[in-house]
C-alpha atoms as a PDB file:
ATOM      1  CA  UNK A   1     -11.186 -51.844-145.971  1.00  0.00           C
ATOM      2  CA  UNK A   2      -9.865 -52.908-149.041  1.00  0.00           C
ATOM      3  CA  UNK A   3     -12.462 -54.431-151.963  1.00  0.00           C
ATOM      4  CA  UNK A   4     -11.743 -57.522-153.838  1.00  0.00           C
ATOM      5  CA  UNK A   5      -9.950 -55.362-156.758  1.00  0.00           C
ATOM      6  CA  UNK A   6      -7.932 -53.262-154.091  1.00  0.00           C
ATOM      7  CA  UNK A   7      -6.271 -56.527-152.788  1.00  0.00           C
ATOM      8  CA  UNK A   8      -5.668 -57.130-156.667  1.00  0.00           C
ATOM      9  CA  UNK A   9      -4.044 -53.922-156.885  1.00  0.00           C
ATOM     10  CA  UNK A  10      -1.607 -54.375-154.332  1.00  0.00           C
ATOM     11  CA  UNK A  11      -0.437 -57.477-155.172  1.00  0.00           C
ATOM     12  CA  UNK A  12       0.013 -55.870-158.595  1.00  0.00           C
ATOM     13  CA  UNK A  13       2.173 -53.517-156.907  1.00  0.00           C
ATOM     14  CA  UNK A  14       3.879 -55.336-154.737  1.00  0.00           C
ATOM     15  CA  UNK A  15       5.009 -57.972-157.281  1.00  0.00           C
ATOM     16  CA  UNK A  16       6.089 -54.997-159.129  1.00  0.00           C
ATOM     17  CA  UNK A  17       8.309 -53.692-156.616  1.00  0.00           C
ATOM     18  CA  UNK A  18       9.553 -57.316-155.585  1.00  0.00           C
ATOM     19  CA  UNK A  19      10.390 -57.518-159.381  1.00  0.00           C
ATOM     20  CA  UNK A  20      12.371 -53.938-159.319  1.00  0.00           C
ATOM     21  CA  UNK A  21      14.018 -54.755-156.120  1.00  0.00           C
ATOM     22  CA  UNK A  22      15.226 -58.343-157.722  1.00  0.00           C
ATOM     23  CA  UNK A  23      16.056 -56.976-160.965  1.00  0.00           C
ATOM     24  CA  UNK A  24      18.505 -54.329-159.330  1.00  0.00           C
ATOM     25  CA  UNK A  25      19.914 -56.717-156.766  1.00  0.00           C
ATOM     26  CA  UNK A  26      21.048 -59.126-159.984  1.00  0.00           C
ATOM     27  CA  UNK A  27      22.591 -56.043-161.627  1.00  0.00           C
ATOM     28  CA  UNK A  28      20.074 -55.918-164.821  1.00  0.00           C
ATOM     29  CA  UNK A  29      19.654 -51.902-165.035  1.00  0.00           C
ATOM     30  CA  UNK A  30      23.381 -51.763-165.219  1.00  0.00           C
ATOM     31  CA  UNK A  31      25.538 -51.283-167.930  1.00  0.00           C
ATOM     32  CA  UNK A  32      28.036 -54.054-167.351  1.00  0.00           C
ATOM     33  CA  UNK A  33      27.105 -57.704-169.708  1.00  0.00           C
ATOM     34  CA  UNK A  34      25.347 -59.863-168.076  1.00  0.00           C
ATOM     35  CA  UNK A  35      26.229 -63.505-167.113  1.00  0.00           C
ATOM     36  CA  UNK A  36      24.281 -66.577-168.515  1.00  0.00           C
ATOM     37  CA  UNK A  37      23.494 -67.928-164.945  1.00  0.00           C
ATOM     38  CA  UNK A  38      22.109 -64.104-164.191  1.00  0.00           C
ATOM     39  CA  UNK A  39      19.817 -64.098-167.471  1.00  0.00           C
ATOM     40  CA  UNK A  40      18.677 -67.559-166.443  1.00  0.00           C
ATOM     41  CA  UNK A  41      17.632 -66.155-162.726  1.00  0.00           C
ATOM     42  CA  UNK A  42      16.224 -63.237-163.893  1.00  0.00           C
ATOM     43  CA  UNK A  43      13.582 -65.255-166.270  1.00  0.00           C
ATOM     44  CA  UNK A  44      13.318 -67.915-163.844  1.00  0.00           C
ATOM     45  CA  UNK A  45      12.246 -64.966-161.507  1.00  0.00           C
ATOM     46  CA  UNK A  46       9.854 -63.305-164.043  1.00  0.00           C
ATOM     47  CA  UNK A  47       7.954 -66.790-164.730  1.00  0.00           C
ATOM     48  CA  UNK A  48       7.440 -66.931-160.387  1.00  0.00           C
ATOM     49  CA  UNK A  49       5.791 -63.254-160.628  1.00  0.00           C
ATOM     50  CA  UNK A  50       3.810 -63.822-163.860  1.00  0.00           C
ATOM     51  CA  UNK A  51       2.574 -66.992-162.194  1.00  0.00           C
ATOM     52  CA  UNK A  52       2.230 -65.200-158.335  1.00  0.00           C
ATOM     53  CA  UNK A  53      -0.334 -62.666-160.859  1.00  0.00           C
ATOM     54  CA  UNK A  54      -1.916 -65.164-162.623  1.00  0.00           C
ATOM     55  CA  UNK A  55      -3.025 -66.525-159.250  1.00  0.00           C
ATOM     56  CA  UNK A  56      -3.804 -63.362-157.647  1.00  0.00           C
ATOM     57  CA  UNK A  57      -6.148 -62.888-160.909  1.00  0.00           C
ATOM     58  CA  UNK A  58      -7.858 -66.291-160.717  1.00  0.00           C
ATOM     59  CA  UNK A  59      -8.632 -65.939-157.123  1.00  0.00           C
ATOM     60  CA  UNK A  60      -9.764 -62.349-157.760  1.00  0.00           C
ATOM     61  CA  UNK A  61     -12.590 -63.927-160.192  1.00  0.00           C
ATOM     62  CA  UNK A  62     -13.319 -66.899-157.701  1.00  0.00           C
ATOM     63  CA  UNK A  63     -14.232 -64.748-154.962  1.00  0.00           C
ATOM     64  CA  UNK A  64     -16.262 -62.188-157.640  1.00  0.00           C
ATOM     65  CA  UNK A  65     -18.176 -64.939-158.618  1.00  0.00           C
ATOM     66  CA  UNK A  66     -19.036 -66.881-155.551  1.00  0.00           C
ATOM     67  CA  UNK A  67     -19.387 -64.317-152.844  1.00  0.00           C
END
């Protein structure tokens, strides 16, 4: 079973990949200029999984320091 930092680690990962998959799906790795309403969703969608980490992190310490 996973430890405390091993359920960190895979929501690490899996915002990651959610941020990879998203990024592709809104066209950002390619080569074509990107719309304003595309740049907007994109750092609308990086604030969501900086904040979904942030979380993840802050729950992380909760359950270090009162279990």
């Amino acid at each position: 079973m996973l430890g405390k930092f091993g359920i960190f680690a895979v929501i690490i990962i899996l915002v990651f990949l959610f941020f990879l998959v998203i990024s592709y799906g809104a066209g950002s790795f390619s080569r074509k200029e990107k719309k304003p309403e595309i740049k907007k969703y994109l750092k609308s969608v990086n604030a969501l999984l900086i904040f979904i980490i942030i979380v993840g992190a802050i729950l992380m310490l909760f359950l270090q320091f009162f279990s």
